[in-house]
C-alpha atoms as a PDB file:
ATOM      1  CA  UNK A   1      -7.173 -10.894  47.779  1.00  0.00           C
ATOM      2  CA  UNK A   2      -8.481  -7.634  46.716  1.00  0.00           C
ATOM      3  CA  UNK A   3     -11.534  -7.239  44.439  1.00  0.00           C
ATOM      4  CA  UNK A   4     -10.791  -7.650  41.113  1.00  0.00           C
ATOM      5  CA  UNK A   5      -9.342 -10.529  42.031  1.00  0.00           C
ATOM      6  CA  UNK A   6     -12.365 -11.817  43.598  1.00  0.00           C
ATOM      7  CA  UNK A   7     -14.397 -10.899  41.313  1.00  0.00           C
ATOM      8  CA  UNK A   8     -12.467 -12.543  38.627  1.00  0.00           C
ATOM      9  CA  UNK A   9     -11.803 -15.539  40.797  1.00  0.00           C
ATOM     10  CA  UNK A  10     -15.919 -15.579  40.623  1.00  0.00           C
ATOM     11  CA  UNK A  11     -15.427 -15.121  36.834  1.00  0.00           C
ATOM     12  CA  UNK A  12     -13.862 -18.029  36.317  1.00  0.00           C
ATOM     13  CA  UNK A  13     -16.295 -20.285  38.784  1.00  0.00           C
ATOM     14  CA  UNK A  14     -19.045 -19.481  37.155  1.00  0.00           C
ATOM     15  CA  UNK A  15     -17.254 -19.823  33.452  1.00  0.00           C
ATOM     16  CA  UNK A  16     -16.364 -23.428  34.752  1.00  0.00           C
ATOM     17  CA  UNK A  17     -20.054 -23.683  35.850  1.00  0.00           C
ATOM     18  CA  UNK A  18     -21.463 -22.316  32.419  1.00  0.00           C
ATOM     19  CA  UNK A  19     -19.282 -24.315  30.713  1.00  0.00           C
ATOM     20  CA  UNK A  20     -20.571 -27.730  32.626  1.00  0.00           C
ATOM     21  CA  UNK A  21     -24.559 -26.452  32.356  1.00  0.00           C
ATOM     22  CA  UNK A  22     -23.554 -26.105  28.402  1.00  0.00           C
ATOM     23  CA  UNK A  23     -22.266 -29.339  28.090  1.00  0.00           C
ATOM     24  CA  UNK A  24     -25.695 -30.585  29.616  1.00  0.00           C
ATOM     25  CA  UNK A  25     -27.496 -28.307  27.408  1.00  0.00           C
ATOM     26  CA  UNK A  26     -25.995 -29.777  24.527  1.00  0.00           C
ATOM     27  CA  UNK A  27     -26.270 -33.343  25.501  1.00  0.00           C
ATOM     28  CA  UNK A  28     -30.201 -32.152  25.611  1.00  0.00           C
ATOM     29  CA  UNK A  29     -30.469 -30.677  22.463  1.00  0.00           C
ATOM     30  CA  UNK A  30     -28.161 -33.714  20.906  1.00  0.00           C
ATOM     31  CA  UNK A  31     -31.227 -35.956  22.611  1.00  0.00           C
ATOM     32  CA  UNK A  32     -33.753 -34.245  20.751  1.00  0.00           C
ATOM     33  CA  UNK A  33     -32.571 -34.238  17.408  1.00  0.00           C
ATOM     34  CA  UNK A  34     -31.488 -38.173  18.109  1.00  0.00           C
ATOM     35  CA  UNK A  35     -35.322 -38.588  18.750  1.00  0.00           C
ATOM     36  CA  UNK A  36     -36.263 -35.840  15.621  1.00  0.00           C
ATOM     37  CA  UNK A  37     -34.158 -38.219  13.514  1.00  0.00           C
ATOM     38  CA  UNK A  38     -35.973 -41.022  14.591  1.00  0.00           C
ATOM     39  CA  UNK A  39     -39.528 -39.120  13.924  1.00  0.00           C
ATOM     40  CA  UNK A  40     -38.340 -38.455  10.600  1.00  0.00           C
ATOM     41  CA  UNK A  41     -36.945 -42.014  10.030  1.00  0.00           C
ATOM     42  CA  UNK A  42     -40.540 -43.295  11.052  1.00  0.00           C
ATOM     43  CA  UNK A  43     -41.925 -40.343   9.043  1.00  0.00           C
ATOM     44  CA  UNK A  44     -40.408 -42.048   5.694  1.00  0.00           C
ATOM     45  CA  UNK A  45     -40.936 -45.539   6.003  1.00  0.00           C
ATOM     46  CA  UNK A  46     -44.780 -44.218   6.080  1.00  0.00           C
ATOM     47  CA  UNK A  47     -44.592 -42.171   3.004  1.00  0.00           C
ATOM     48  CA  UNK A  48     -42.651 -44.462   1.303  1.00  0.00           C
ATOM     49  CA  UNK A  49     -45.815 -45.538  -0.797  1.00  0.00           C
ATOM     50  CA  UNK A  50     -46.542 -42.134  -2.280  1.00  0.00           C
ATOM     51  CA  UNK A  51     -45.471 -40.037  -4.952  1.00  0.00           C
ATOM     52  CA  UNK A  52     -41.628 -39.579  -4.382  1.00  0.00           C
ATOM     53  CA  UNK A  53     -41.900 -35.908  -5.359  1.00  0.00           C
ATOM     54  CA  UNK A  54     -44.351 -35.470  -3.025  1.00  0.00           C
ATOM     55  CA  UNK A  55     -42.703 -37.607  -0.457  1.00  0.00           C
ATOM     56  CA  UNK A  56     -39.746 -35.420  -0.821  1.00  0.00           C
ATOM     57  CA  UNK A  57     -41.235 -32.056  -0.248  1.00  0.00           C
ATOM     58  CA  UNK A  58     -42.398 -33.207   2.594  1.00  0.00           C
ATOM     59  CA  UNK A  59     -39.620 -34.637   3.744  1.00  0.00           C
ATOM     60  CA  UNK A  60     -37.360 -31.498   3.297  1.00  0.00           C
ATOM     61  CA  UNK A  61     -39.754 -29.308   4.738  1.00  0.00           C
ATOM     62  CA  UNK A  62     -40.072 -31.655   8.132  1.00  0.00           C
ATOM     63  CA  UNK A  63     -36.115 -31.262   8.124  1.00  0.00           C
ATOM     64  CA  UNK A  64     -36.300 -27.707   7.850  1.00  0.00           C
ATOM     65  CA  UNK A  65     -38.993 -27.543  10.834  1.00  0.00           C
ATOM     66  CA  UNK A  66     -36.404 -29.852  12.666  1.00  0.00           C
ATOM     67  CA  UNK A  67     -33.469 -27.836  11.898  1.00  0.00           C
ATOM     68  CA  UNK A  68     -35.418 -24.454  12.933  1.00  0.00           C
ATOM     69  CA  UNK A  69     -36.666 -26.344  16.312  1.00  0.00           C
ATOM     70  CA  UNK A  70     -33.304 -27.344  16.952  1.00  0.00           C
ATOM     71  CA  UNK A  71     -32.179 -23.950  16.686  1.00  0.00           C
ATOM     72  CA  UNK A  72     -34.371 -22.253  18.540  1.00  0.00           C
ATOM     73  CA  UNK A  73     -33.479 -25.460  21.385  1.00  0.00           C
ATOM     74  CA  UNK A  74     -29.780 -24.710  21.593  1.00  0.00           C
ATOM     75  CA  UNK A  75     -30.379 -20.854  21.272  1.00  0.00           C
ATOM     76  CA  UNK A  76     -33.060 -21.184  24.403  1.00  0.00           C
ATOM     77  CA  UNK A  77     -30.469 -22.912  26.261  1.00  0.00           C
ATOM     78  CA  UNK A  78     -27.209 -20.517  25.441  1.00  0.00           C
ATOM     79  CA  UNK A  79     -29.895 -17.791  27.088  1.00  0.00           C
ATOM     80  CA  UNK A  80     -30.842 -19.727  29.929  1.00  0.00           C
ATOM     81  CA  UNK A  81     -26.910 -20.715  30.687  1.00  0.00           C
ATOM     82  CA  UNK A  82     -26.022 -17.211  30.368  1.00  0.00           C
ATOM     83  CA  UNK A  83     -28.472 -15.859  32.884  1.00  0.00           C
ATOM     84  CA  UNK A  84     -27.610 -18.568  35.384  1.00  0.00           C
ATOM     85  CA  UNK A  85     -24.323 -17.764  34.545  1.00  0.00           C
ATOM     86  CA  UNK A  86     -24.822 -14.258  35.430  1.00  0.00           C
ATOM     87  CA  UNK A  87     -27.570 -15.064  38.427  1.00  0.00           C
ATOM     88  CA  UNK A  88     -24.910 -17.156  40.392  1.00  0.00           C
ATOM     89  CA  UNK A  89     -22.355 -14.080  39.832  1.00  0.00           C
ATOM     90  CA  UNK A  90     -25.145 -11.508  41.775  1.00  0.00           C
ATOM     91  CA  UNK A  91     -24.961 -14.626  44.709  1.00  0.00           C
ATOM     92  CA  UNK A  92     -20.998 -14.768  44.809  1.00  0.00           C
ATOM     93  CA  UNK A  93     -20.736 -10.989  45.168  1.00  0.00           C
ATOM     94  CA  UNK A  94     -23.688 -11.218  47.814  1.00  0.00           C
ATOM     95  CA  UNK A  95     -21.833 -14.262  49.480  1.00  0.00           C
ATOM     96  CA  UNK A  96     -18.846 -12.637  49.686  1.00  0.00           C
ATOM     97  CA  UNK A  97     -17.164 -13.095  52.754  1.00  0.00           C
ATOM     98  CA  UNK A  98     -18.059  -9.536  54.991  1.00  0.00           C
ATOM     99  CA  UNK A  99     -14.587  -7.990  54.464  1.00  0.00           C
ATOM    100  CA  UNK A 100     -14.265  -8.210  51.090  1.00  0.00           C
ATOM    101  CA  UNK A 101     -17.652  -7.497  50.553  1.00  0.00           C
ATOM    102  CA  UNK A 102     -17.083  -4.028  52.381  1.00  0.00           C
ATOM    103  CA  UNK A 103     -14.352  -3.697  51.196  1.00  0.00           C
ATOM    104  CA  UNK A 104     -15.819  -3.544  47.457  1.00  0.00           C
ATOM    105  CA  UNK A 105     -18.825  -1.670  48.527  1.00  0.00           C
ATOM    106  CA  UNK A 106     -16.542   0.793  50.226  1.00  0.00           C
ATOM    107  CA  UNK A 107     -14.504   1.509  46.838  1.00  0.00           C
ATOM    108  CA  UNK A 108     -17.779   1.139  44.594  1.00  0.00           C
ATOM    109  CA  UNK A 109     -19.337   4.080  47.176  1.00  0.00           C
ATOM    110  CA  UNK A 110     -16.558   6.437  47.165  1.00  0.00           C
ATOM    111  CA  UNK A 111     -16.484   6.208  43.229  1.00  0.00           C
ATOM    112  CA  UNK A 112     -20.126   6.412  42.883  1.00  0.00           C
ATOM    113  CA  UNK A 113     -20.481   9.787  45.161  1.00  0.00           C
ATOM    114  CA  UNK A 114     -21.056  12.836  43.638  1.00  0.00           C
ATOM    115  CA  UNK A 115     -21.898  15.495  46.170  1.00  0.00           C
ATOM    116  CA  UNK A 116     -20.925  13.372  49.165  1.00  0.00           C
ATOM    117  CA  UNK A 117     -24.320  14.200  50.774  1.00  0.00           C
ATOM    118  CA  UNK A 118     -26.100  11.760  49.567  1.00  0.00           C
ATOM    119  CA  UNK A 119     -28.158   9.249  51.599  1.00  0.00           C
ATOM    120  CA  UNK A 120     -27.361   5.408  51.272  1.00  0.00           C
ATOM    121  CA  UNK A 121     -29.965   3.041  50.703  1.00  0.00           C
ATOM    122  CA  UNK A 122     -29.618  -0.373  51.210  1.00  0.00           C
ATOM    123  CA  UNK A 123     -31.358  -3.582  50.787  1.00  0.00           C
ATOM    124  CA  UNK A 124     -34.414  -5.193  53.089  1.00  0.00           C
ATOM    125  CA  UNK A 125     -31.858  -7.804  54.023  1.00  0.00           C
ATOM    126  CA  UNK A 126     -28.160  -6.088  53.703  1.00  0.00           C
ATOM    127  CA  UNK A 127     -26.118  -6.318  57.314  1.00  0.00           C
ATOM    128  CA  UNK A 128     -22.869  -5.560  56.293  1.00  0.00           C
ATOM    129  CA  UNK A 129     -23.176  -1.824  55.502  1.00  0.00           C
ATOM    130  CA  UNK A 130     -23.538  -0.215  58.635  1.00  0.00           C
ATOM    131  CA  UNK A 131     -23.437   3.219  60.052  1.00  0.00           C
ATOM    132  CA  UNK A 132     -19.431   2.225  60.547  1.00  0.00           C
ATOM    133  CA  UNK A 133     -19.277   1.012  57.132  1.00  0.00           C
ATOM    134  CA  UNK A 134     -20.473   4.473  56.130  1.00  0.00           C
ATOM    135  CA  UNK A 135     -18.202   6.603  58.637  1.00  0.00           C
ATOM    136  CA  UNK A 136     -15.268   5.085  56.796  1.00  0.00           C
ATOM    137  CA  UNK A 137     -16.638   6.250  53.711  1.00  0.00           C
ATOM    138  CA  UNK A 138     -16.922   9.181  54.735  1.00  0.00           C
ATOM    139  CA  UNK A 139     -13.454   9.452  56.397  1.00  0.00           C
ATOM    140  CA  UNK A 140     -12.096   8.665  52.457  1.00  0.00           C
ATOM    141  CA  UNK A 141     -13.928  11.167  51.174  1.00  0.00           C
ATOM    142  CA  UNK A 142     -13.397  14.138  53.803  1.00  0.00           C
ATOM    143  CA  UNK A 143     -10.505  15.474  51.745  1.00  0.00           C
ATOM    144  CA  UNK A 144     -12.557  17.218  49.086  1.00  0.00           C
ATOM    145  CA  UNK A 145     -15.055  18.463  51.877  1.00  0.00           C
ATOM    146  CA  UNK A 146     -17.309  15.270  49.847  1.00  0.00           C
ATOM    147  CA  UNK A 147     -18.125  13.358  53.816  1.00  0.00           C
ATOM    148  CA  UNK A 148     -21.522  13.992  54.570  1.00  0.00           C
ATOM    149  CA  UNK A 149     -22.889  10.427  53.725  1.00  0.00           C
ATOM    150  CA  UNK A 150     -25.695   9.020  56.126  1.00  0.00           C
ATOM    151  CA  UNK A 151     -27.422   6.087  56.128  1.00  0.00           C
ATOM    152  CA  UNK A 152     -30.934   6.261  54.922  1.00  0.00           C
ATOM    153  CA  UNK A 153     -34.067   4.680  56.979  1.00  0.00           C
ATOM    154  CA  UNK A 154     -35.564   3.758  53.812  1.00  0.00           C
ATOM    155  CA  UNK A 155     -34.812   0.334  52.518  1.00  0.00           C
ATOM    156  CA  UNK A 156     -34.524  -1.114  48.990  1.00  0.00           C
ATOM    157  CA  UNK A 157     -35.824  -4.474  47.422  1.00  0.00           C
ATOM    158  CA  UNK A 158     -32.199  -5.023  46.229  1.00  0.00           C
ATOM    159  CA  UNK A 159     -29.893  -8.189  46.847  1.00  0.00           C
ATOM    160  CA  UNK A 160     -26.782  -6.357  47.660  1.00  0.00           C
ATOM    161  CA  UNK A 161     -25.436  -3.217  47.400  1.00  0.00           C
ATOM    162  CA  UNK A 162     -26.298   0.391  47.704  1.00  0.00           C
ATOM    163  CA  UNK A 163     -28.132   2.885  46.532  1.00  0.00           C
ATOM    164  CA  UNK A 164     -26.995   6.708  46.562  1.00  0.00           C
ATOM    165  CA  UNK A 165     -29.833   8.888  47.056  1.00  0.00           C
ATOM    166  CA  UNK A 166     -29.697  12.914  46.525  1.00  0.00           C
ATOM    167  CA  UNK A 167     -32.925  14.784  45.947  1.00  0.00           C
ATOM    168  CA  UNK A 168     -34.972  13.109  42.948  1.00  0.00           C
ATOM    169  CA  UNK A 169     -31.494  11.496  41.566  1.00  0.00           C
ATOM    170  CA  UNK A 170     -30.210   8.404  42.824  1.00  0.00           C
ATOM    171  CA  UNK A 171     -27.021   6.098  42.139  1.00  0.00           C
ATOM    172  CA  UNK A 172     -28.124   2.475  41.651  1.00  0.00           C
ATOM    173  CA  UNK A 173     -25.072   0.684  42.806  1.00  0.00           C
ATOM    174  CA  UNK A 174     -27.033  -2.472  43.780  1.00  0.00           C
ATOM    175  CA  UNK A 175     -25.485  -5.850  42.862  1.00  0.00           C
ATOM    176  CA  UNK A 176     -28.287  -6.180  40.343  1.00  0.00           C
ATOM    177  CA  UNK A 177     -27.447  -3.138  38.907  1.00  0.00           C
ATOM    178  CA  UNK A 178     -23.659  -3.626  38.656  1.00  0.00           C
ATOM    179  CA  UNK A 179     -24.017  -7.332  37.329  1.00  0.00           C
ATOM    180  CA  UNK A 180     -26.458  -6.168  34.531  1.00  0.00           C
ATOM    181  CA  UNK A 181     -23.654  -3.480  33.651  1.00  0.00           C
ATOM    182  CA  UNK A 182     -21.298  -6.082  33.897  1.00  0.00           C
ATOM    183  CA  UNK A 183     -23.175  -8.653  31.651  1.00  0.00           C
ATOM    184  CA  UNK A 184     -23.972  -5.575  29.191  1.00  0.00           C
ATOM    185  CA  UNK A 185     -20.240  -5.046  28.530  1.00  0.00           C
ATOM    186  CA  UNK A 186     -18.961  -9.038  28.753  1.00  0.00           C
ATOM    187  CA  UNK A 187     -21.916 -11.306  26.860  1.00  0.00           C
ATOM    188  CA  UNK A 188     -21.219 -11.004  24.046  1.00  0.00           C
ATOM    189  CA  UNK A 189     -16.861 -11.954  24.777  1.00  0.00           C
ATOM    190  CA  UNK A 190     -18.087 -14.855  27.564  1.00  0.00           C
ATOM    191  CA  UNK A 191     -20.658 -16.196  25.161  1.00  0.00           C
ATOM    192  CA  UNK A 192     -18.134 -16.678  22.821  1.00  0.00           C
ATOM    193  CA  UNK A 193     -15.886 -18.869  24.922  1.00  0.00           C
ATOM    194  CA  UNK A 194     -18.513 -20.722  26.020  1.00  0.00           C
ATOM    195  CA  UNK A 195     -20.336 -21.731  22.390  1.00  0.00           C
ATOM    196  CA  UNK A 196     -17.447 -21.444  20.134  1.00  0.00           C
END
């Protein structure tokens, strides 16, 4: 399975996960405006006694409150789905079994090189890019004289991933980085499959 399919294998997962969370979120939201109803139903038998212009106004504006609430309910939720949605795609990629995850950061490194003497920073916690890791890098890249990659000492607060570091400019590569990208170019499409 190469990457892209893994990565849209992880797609889908977490589209069947967002799409489970949403139906929770909605059952939520569907709760609260059962109990807003019956505020508002208790709401009226109270006011029944006065004026029933005044009685009226209030009524509407209550519903309008409710309506707004709601909103803002379902629209907190879509957020909230979406970055869990997006959170548990960072934890796939870093779950990945070791070869394929090598095997992506291998591809993602060779595209992201510029000079090809950059040093490669990885995370606190990252044990599957390796001096090795970065020798076959380098072997990929000898061609155009671009093989000069070295692992740096320095370590990054990242969950996955690389960074490429050259000077003052560095390549954020990290999966934080890439997911962010990723969620940047696909909300708005995956949000509406998921709330339409």
């Amino acid at each position: 399975m190469n990457a892209d399919q893994v990565v849209d294998k992880i797609l889908s997962e977490a589209r069947q996960e967002a799409q489970k969370i949403l139906d929770e979120a909605r059952a939520k939201v569907e709760a609260t405006q059962e109990e807003m109803r019956r505020k508002l139903a208790d709401f009226e038998k109270e006011t029944e006694a006065m004026a029933a212009a005044a009685a009226e106004d209030k009524r509407q504006r209550m519903l309008a409150a409710a309506r707004m609430q709601s909103a803002r309910d379902m629209l907190k939720a879509k957020t909230d789905l979406l970055d869990e949605v997006f959170r548990q795609v960072e934890d796939r990629i870093v779950q990945l079994p070791a070869e394929q995850y090598i095997t992506l950061m291998v591809r993602l490194m060779t595209k992201a090189v510029e000079t090809g003497d950059e040093e490669v920073i990885i995370g606190t916690k990252e044990t599957r890019i390796t001096a090795d890791v970065i020798k076959q890098v380098n072997r990929q890249l000898g061609d155009g004289g671009k093989g000069n990659l070295r692992l740096s000492d320095t370590r990054a607060d990242i969950k996955g991933g690389f960074i490429l570091s050259r000077g003052k400019v560095q390549v954020n590569a990290s999966v934080e980085v890439l997911v962010a990208q990723l969620r940047e170019a696909t909300e708005l499409e995956i949000a509406e499959k998921l709330f339409s």
